[in-house]
Protein backbone atom coordinates (compact mmCIF):
# COMPACT_ATOMS: atom_id res chain seq x y z
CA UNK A 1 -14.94 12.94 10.77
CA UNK A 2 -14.93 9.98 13.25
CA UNK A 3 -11.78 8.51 11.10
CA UNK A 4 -9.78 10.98 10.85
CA UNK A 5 -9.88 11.44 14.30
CA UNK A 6 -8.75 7.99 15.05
CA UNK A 7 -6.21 8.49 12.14
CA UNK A 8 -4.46 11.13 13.94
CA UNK A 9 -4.43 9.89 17.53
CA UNK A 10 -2.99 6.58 15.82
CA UNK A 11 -0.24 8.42 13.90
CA UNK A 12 0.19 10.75 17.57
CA UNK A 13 0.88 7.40 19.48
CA UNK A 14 2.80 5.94 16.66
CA UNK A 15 5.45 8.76 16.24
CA UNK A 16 5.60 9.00 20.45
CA UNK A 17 6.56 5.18 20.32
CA UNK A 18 9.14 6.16 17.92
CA UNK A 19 10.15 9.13 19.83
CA UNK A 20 10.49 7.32 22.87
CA UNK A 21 12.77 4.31 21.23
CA UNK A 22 14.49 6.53 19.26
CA UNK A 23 15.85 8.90 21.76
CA UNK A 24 17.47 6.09 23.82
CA UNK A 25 19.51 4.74 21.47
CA UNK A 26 20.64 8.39 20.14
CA UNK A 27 21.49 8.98 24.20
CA UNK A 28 23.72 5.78 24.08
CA UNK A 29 25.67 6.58 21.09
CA UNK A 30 26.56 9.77 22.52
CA UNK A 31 30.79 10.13 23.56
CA UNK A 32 30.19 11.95 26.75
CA UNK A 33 27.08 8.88 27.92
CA UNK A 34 29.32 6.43 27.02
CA UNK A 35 32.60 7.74 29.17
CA UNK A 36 29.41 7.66 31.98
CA UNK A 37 29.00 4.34 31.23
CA UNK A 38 32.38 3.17 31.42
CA UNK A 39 33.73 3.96 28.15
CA UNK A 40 36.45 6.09 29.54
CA UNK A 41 40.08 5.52 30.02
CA UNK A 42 40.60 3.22 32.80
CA UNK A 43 37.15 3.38 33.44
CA UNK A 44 37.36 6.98 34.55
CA UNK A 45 34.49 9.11 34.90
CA UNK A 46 32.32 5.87 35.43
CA UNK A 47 28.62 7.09 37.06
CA UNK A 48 25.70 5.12 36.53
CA UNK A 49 23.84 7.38 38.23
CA UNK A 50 22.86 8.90 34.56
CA UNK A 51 20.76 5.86 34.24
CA UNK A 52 18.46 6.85 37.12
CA UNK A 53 18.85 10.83 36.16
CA UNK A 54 18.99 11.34 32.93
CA UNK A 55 17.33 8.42 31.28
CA UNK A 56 14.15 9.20 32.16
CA UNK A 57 14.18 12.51 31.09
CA UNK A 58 15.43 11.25 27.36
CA UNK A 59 12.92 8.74 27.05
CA UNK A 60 10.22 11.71 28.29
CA UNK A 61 11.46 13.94 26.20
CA UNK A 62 11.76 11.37 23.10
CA UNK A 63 8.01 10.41 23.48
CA UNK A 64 6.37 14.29 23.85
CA UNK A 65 8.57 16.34 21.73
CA UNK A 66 7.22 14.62 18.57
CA UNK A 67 3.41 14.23 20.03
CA UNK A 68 3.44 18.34 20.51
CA UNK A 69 5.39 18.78 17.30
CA UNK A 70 2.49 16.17 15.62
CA UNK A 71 -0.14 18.20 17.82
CA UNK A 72 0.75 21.36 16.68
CA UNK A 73 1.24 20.33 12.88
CA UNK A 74 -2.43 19.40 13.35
CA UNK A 75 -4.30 22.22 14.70
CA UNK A 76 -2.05 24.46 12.15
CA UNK A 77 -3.46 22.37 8.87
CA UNK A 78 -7.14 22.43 10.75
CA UNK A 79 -6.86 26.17 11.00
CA UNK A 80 -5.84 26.30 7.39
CA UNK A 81 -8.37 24.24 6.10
CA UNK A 82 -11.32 27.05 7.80
């Protein structure tokens, strides 16, 4: 029982990591972070304050989403199982 334990926290902190890269880059690819960035016309619309705002938030949000997703998935197949 003591592996499978360790097996699941490991893939939890493995798909967080990858949650938490992840939803970065997806931010930064986006049309309306980019005109934020100074992608705009004439570098209109140009706020960096979205790096102080809202990049935390994505990276938050990148990292937990799949750990309760993974968390949930988990207890569900337990529950299953008896």
């Amino acid at each position: 029982m003591k592996r499978q334990v360790d097996g699941v926290t490991c893939g939890g902190c493995a798909l967080s990591a990858a949650g938490a890269t992840a939803a970065p880059l997806l931010w930064l690819s986006m049309p309306r972070t980019q005109r934020h960035l100074g992608g705009g016309f004439e570098n209109e619309g140009m706020d960096f304050t979205v790096l102080l705002t809202e990049l935390p938030f994505v990276v938050l949000g990148g990292a937990f989403m799949p750990l309760l997703v993974f968390t949930l998935l988990v207890r569900w197949v337990d529950r299953r199982r008896g």
